[in-house]
Protein backbone atom coordinates (compact mmCIF):
# COMPACT_ATOMS: atom_id res chain seq x y z
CA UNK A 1 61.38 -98.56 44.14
CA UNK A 2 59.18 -95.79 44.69
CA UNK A 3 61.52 -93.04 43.25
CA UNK A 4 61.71 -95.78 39.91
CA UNK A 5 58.27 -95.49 39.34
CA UNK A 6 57.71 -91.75 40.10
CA UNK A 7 60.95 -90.94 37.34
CA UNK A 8 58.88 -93.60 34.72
CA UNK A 9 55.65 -91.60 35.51
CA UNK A 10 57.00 -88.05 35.98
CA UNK A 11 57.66 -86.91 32.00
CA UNK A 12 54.09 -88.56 30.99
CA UNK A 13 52.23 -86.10 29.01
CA UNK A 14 48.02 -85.93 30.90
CA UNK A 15 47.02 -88.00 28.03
CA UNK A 16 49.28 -90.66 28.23
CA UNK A 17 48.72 -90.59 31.91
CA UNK A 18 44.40 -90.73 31.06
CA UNK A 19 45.16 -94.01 29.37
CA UNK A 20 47.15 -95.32 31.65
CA UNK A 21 44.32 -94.88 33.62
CA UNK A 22 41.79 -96.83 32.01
CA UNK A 23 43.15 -99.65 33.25
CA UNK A 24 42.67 -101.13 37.12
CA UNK A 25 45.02 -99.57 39.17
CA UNK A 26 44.06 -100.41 42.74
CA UNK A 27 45.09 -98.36 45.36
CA UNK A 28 48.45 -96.96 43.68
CA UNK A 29 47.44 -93.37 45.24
CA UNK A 30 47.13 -94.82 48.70
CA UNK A 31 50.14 -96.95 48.48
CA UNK A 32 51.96 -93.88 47.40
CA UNK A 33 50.57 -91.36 50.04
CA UNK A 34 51.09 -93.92 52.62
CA UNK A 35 55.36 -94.28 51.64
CA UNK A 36 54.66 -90.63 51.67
CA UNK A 37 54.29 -90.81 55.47
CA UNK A 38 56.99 -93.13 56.32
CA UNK A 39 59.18 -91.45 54.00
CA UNK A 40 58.65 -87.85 54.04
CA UNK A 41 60.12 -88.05 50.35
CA UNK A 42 58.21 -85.51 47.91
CA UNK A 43 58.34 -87.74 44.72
CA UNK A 44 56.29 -90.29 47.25
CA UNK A 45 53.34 -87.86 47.37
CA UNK A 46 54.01 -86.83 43.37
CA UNK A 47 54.03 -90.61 42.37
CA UNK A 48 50.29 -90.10 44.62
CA UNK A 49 49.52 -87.69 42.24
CA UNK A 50 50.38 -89.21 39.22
CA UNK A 51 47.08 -91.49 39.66
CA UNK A 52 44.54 -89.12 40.44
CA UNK A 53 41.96 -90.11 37.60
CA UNK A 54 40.27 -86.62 36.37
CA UNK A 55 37.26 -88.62 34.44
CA UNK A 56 36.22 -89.89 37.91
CA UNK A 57 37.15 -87.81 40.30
CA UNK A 58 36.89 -84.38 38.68
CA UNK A 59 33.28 -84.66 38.89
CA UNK A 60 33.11 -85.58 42.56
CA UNK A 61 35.18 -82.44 43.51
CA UNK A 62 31.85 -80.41 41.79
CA UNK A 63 29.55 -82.46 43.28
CA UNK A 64 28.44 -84.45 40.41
CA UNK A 65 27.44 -88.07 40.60
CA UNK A 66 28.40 -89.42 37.37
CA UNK A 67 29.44 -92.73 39.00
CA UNK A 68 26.53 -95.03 37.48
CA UNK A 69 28.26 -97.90 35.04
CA UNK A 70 31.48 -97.60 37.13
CA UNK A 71 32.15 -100.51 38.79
CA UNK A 72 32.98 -100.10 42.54
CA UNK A 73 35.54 -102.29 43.48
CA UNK A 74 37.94 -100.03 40.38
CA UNK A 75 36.42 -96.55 42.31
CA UNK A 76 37.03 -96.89 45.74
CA UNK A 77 40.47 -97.53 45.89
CA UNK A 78 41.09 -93.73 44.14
CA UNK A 79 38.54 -92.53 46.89
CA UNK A 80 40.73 -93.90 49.96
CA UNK A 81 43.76 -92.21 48.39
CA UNK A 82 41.92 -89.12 48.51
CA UNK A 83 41.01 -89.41 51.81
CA UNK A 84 44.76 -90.80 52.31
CA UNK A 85 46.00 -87.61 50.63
CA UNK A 86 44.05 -85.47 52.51
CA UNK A 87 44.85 -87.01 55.97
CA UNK A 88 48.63 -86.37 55.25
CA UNK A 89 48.26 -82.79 53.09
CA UNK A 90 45.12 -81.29 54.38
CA UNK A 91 44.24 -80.49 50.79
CA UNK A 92 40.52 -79.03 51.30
CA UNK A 93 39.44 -80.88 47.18
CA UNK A 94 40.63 -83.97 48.60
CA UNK A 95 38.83 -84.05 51.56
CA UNK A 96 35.75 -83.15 49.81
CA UNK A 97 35.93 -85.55 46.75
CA UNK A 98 35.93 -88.46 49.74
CA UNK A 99 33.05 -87.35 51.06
CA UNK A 100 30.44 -86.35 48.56
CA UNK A 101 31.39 -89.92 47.39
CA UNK A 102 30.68 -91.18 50.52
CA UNK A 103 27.12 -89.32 51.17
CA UNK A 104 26.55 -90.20 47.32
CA UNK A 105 27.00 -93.36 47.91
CA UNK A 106 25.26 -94.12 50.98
CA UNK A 107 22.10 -91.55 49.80
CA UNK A 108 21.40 -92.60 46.03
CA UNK A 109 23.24 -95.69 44.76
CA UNK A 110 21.11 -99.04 44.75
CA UNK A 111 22.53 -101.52 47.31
């Protein structure tokens, strides 16, 4: 199932992929990064990819906070598959997108 949606995703042009992404996607990354680790298959971890949202997260990995009129519950999901992907890759951006979300959050958002 996995390898279906990675071959429907895979010859998406970025655009097509940015509006895909305007639309709720849960925690596709995670999902992806965690049949990643059971698997060990490589279009697991590029189906992962495929849902990294640049309009939200780009701006995290340069520690920008650009996260007011985003509604949490559609933004945390892509920050646990960041974390996710970093647990399994060690990829350094990862790592640090989950956590200057994380010290944003708990620092300067209203409760």
């Amino acid at each position: 199932m996995s390898d279906w949606a990675y071959h429907k995703l895979e010859n998406l042009s970025p655009e097509q992929l940015s509006i895909m992404q305007k639309e709720e996607f849960g925690g596709m990354m995670e999902a992806a990064y965690n049949l990643y680790a059971i698997t060990g298959n490589a279009n697991d971890k590029k189906l992962a990819e495929c849902f990294y949202h640049h309009s939200i997260l780009d701006p995290l990995a340069q520690k920008e906070d650009k996260l007011a009129g985003n509604h949490a519950n559609t933004q945390i999901p892509k920050i646990i598959g960041e974390a996710r992907g970093y647990e399994l890759t060690g990829n350094e951006r990862e790592r640090n997108i989950a956590e200057f979300f994380w010290q944003t959050v708990i620092d300067h958002q209203p409760m």
